[in-house]
Protein backbone atom coordinates (compact mmCIF):
# COMPACT_ATOMS: atom_id res chain seq x y z
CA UNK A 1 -34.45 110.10 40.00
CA UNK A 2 -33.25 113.01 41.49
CA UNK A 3 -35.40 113.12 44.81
CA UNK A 4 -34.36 109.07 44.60
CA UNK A 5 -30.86 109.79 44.86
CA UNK A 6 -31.55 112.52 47.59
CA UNK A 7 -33.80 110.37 50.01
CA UNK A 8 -30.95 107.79 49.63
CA UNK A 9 -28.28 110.15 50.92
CA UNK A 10 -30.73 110.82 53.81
CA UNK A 11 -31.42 107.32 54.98
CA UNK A 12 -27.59 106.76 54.65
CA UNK A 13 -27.85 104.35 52.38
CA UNK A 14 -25.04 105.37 50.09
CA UNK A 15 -21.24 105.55 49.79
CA UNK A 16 -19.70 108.66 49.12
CA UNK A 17 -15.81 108.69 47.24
CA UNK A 18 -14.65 112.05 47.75
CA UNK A 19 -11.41 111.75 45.70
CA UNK A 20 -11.17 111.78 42.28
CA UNK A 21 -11.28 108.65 40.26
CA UNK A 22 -10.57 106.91 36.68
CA UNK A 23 -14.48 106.01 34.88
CA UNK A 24 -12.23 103.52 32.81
CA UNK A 25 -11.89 100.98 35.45
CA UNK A 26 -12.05 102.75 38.75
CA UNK A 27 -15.07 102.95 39.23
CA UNK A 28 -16.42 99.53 38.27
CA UNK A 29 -13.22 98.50 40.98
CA UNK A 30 -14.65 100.88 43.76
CA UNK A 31 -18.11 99.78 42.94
CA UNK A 32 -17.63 96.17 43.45
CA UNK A 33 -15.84 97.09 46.31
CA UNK A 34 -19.05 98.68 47.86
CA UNK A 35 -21.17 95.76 46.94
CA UNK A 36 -18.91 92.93 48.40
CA UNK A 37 -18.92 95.06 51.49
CA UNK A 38 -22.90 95.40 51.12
CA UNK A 39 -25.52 97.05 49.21
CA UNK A 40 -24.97 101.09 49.14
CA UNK A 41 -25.25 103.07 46.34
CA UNK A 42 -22.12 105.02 45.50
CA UNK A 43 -21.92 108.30 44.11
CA UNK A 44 -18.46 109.21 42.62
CA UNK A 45 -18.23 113.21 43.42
CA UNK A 46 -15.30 113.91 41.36
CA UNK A 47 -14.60 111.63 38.01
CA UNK A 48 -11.69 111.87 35.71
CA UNK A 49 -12.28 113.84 32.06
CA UNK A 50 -16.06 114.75 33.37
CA UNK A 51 -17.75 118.14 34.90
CA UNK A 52 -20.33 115.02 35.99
CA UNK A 53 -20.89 113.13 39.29
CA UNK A 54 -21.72 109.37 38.66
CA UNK A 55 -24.12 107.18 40.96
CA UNK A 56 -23.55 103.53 40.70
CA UNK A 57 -25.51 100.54 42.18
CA UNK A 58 -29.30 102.12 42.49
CA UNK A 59 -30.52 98.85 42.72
CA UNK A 60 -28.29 97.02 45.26
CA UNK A 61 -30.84 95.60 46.96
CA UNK A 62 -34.11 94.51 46.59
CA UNK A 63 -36.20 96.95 49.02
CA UNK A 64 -34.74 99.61 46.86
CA UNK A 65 -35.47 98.28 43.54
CA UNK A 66 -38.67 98.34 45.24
CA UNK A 67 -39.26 101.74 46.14
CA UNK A 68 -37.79 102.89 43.02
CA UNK A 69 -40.14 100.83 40.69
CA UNK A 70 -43.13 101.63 42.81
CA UNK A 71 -43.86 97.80 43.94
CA UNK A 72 -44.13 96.58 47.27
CA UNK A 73 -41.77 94.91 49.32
CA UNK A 74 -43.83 91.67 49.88
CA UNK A 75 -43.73 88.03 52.32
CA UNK A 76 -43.29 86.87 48.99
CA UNK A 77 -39.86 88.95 48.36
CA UNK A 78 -38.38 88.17 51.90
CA UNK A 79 -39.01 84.18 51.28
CA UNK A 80 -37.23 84.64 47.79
CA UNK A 81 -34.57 86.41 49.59
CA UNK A 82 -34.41 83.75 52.13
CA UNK A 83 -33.81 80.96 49.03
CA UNK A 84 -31.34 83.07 47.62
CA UNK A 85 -29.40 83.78 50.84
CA UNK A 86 -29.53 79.61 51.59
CA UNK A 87 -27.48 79.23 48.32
CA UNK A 88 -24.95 81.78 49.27
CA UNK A 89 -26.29 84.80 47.63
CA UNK A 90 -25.26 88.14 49.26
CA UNK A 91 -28.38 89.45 49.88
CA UNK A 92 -28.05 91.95 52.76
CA UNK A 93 -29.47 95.57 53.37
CA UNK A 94 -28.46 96.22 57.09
CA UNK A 95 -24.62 96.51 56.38
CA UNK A 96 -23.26 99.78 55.58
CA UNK A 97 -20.23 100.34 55.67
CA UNK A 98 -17.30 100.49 52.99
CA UNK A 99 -14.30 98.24 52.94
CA UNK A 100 -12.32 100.65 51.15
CA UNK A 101 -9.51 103.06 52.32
CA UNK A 102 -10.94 106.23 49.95
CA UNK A 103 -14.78 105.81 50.05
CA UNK A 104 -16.26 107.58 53.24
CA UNK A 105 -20.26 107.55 54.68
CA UNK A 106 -22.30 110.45 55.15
């Protein structure tokens, strides 16, 4: 999980929040946050009443799921993607960026 979590930061494919937040309800807020404004991972450097980081949404999208279980990312996923993203299913992996004033890239 660990080398996961590292390749992630690499390909820029997570959020970073720098400043340090509540786990009671902050950081399901600042996690839906993320996802509305795409599909990053988050990792939460500093959390309230913890010596530990947290990493939220692993598996916010599919061609990560992917990698992480090992499967391949198939025609068959994209046209399921496709049916999902006709009904109005947030579905995207290009956008990265974070619609929140305290979460910052790498």
């Amino acid at each position: 999980m660990k080398r996961f979590v590292e390749k992630i930061l690499a390909d820029n494919q997570m959020s970073i929040v720098d400043r340090r937040v509540a786990p009671e309800f902050e950081l399901a807020a600042v996690t839906r946050a993320v996802q509305d404004a795409g599909d990053n991972a988050v990792l939460f450097a500093e959390v309230a009443n913890t010596d530990f980081s947290v990493v939220s949404n692993l598996y916010g999208s599919h061609a990560r799921l992917c990698e992480l279980i090992g499967a391949p990312w198939t025609v068959s996923a994209s046209v399921g993607a496709r049916f999902w993203m006709a009904r109005g299913w947030r579905t995207s992996i290009a956008k990265k960026q974070c619609r929140t004033t305290w979460c910052g890239e790498r």
